[in-house]
Protein backbone atom coordinates (compact mmCIF):
# COMPACT_ATOMS: atom_id res chain seq x y z
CA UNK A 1 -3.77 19.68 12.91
CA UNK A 2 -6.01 21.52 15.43
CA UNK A 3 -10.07 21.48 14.23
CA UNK A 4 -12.30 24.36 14.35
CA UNK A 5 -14.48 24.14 17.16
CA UNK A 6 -16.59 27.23 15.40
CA UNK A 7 -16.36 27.11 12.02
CA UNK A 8 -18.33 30.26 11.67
CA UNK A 9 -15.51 32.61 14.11
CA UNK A 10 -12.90 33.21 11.15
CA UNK A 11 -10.58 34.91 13.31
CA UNK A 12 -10.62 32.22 15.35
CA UNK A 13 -10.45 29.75 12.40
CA UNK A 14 -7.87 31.94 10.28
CA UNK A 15 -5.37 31.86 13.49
CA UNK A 16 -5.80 28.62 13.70
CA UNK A 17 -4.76 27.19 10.14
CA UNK A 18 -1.63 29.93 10.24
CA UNK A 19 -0.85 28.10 12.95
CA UNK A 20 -1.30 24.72 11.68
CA UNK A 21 0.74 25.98 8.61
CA UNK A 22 3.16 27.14 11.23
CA UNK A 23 3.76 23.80 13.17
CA UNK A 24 3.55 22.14 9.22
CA UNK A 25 6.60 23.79 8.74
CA UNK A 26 8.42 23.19 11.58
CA UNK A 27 8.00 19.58 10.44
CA UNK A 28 9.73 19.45 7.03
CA UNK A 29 13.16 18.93 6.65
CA UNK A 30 15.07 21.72 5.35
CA UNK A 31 16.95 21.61 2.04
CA UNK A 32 17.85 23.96 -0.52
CA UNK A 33 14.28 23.68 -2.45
CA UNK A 34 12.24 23.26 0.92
CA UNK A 35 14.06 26.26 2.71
CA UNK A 36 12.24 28.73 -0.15
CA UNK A 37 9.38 27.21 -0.15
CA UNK A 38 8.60 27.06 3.93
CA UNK A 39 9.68 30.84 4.22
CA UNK A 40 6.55 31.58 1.27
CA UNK A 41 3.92 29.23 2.90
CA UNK A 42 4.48 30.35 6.55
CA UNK A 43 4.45 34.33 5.15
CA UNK A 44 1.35 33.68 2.51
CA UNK A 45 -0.59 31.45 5.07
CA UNK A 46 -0.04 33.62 8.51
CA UNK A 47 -0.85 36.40 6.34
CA UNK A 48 -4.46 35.68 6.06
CA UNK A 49 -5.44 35.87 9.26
CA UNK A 50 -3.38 39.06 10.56
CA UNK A 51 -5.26 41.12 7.30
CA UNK A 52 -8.14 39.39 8.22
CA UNK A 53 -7.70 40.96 11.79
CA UNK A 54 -7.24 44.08 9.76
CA UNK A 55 -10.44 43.84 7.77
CA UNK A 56 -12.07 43.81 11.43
CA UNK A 57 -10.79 46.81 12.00
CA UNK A 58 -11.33 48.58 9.08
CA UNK A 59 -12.40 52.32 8.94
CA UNK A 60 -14.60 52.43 6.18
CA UNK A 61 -17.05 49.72 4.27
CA UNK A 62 -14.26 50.31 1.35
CA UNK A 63 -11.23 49.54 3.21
CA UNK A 64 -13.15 46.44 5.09
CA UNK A 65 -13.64 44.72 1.57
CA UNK A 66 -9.97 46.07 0.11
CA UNK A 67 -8.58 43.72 3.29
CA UNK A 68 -11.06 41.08 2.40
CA UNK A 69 -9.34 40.78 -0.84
CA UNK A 70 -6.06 41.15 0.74
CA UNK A 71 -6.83 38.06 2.62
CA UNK A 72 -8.49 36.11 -0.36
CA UNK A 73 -5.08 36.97 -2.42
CA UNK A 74 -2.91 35.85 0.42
CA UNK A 75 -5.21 32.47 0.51
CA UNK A 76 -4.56 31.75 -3.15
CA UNK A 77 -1.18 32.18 -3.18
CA UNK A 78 -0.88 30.08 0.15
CA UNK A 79 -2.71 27.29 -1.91
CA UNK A 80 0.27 27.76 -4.83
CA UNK A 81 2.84 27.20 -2.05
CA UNK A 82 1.04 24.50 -0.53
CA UNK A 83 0.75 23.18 -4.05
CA UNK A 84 4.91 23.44 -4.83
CA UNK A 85 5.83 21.72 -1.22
CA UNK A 86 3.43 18.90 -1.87
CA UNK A 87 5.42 17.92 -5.23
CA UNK A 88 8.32 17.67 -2.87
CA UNK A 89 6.71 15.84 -0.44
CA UNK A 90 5.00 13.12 -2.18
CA UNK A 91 4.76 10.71 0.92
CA UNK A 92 2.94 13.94 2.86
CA UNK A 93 0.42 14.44 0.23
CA UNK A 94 -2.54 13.43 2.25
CA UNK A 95 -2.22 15.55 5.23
CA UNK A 96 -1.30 18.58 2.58
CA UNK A 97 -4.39 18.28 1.08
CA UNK A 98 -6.20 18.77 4.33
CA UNK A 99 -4.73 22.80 4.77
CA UNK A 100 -5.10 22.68 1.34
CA UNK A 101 -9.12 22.13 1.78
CA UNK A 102 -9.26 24.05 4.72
CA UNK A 103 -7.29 27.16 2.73
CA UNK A 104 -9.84 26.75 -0.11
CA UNK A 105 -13.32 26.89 2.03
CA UNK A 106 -11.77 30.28 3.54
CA UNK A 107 -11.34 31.59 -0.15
CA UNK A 108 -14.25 31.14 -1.06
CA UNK A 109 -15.65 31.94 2.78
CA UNK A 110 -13.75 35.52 1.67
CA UNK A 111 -14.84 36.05 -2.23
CA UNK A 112 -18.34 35.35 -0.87
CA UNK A 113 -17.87 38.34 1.67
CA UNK A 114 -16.58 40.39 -1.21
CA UNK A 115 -19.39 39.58 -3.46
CA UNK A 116 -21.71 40.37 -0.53
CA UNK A 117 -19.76 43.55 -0.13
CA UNK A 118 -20.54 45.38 -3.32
C-alpha cells in the first residue's frame, strides 16, 4: 500500500487509495462470493477519486458540493464493500482495515467540505 506523501493534495491522495484498492484486488483469489464483491469495491472505491476530479471541475459552487457528496456516497459504500470482503478474508483483516481507515478520514475529509460548503 503506497503512503501519501501530501496528505493535504486529495486528488493526489484519492488516486492513490483507488489504486491501492485496485492492486488489493488483483490480490484476492477469485470465487463465486469474491468475484461480486471485487467488481463493487474496485467500482465504489475508483469512483471517489474520478468524481472527486469532477468536483474540481465543477461549474458552479452548487454542482462543486453535489460532486462532493457524490464522492462522500461512493466512500461509504466503498467502506460496506470493504466491510463484506473482510468477512471473507478473515486472515487479511489487518491490512483491510488500513483502506478501511484511510477510506474513512476521506469521508469525513469530504462531509467536512460539504458542511463548509453551505
Amino acid at each position: 500500500m503506497e503512503q501519501f506523501s501530501n496528505k493535504y493534495n486529495l486528488e493526489e491522495r484519492t488516486a492513490i487509495f483507488g489504486e491501492n484498492i485496485i492492486e488489493f484486488c488483483k490480490s484476492i483469489k477469485q470465487d463465486t462470493i469474491t468475484r461480486p464483491l471485487i467488481s463493487q469495491l474496485i467500482r465504489s472505491g475508483t469512483s471517489i477519486g474520478a468524481n472527486y476530479c469532477e468536483a474540481n471541475n465543477a461549474s458552479s459552487k452548487k454542482d462543486f458540493r453535489n460532486k462532493i457528496f457524490i464522492c462522500k456516497k461512493e466512500a461509504q459504500e466503498t467502506k460496506y464493500w470493504l466491510r463484506m470482503i473482510a468477512g471473507c478474508l478473515l486472515e487479511r483483516k489487518d491490512e483491510i482495515r488500513k483502506y478501511w481507515q484511510e477510506n474513512h478520514e476521506l469521508t469525513m475529509i469530504f462531509q467536512k467540505i460539504i458542511s463548509s460548503c453551505k
